[in-house]
Protein backbone atom coordinates (compact mmCIF):
# COMPACT_ATOMS: atom_id res chain seq x y z
CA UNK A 1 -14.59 19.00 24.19
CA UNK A 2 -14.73 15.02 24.51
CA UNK A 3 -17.98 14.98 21.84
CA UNK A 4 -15.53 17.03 19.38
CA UNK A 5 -12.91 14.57 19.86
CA UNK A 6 -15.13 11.62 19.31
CA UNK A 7 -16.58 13.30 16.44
CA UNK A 8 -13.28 13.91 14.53
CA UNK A 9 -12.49 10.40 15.42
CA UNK A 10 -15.33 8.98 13.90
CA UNK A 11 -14.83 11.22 10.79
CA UNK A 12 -10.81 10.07 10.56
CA UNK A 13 -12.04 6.97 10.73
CA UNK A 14 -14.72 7.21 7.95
CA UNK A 15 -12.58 8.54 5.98
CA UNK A 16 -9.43 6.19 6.53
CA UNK A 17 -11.79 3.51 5.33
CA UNK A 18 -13.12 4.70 2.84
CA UNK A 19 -9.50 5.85 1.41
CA UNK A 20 -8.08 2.23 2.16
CA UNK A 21 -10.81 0.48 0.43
CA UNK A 22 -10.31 -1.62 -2.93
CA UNK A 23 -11.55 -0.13 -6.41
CA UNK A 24 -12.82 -3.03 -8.68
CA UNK A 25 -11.36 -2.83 -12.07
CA UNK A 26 -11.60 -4.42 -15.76
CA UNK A 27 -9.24 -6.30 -17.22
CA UNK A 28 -8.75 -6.77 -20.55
CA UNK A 29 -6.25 -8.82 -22.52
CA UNK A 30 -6.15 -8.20 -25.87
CA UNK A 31 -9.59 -6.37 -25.77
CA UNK A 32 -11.07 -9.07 -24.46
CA UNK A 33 -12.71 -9.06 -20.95
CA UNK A 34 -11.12 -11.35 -18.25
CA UNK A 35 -13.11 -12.65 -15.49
CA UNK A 36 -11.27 -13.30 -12.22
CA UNK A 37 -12.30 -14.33 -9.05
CA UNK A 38 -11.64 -12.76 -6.98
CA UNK A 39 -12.28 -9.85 -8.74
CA UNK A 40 -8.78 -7.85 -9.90
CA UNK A 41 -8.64 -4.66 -8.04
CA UNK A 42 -6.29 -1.01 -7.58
CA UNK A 43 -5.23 -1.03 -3.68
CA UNK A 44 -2.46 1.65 -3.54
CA UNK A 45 -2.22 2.73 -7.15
CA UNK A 46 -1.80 -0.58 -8.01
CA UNK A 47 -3.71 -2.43 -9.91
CA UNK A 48 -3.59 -6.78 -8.91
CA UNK A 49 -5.39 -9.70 -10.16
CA UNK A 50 -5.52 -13.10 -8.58
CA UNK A 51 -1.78 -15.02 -9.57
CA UNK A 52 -2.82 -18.38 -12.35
CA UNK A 53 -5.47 -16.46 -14.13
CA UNK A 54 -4.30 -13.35 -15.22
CA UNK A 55 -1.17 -15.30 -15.95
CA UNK A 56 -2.71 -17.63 -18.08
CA UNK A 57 -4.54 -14.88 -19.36
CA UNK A 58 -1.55 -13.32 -21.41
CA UNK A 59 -0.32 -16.86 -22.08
CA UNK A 60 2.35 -17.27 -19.39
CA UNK A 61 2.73 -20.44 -17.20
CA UNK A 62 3.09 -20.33 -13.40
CA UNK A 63 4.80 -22.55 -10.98
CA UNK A 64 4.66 -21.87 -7.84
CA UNK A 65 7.50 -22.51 -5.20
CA UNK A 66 6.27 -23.32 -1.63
CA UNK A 67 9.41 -23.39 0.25
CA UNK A 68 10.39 -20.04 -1.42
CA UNK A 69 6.71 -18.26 -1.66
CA UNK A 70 7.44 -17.31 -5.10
CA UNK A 71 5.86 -17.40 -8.41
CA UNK A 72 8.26 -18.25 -11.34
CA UNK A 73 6.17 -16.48 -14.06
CA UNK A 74 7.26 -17.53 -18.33
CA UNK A 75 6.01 -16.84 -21.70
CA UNK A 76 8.72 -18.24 -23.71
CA UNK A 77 11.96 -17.30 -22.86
CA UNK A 78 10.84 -14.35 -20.93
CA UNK A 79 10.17 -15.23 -17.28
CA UNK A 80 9.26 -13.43 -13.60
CA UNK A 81 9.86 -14.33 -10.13
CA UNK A 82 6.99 -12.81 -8.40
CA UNK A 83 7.24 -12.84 -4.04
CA UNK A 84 4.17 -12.93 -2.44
CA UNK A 85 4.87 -10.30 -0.44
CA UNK A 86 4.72 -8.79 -3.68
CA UNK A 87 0.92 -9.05 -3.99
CA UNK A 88 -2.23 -9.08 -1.57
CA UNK A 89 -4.13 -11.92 -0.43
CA UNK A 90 -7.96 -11.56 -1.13
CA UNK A 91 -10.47 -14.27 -0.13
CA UNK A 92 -7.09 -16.00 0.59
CA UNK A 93 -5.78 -15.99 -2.97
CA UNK A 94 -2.39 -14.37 -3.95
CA UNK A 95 -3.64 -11.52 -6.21
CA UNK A 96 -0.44 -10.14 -7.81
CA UNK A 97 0.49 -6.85 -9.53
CA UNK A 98 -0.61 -6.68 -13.57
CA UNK A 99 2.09 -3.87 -14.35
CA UNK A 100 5.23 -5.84 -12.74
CA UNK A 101 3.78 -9.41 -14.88
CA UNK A 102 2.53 -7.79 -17.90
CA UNK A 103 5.63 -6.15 -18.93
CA UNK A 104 8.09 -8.39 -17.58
CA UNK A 105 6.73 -10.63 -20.15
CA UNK A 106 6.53 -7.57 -22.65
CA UNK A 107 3.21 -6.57 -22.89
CA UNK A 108 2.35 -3.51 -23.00
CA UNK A 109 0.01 -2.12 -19.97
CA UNK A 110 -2.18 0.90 -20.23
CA UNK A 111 -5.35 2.47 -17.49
CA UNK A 112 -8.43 3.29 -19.01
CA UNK A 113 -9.38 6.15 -16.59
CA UNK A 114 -12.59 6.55 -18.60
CA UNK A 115 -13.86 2.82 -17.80
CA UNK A 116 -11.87 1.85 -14.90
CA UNK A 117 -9.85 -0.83 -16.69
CA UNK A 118 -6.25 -2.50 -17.23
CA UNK A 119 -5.44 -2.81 -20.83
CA UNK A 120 -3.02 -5.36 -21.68
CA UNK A 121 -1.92 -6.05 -24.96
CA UNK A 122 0.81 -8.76 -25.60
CA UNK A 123 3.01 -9.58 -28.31
């Protein structure tokens, strides 16, 4: 009885990690490859990338707000607030979610299943 209960614990456990664990992505911005570091990732059917370089990667600028934890996000006249409870921390940088930024600063956000990637295509 005890080995069966260690045994199903083990396997819970397996597979609990292996459930909870990051997929690595592509990113693309106007079909070109972006490069982050740490690399941009789906946790929880959501895909994130670290904060200033997929910003900068559709063109947006970022200031961030210490005393607030937040992100003010703009492209123009179109800006984001973005909390960092918001996003994950990975290698401890703020990675934050593509969809929310992306289309708050109308872009236009698509999954290629196929290759694993974000699409982004902005205006």
């Amino acid at each position: 009885m005890r080995r069966n209960a260690a045994l199903i614990g083990l396997v819970v456990t397996l597979v609990t990690g292996i459930a909870l664990a990051d997929m690595l992505v592509g990113v693309y911005v106007n079909g070109k490859k972006q490069e982050f570091k740490p690399a941009a990732r789906v946790r929880g059917g959501k895909s994130y990338a670290p904060l200033r370089a997929a910003c900068e990667a559709v063109g947006a600028e970022v200031k961030w707000q210490e005393e607030q934890q937040l992100a003010t996000v703009c492209k123009g006249l179109r800006c984001v607030l973005i909390r960092k409870e918001q996003g994950i921390i990975v290698e401890g940088r703020l990675l934050i979610p593509l969809r929310l930024m992306a289309e708050a600063l109308d872009a236009q956000v698509s999954w290629d299943s196929e290759h694993k990637a974000v699409r982004i295509v902005t205006k």
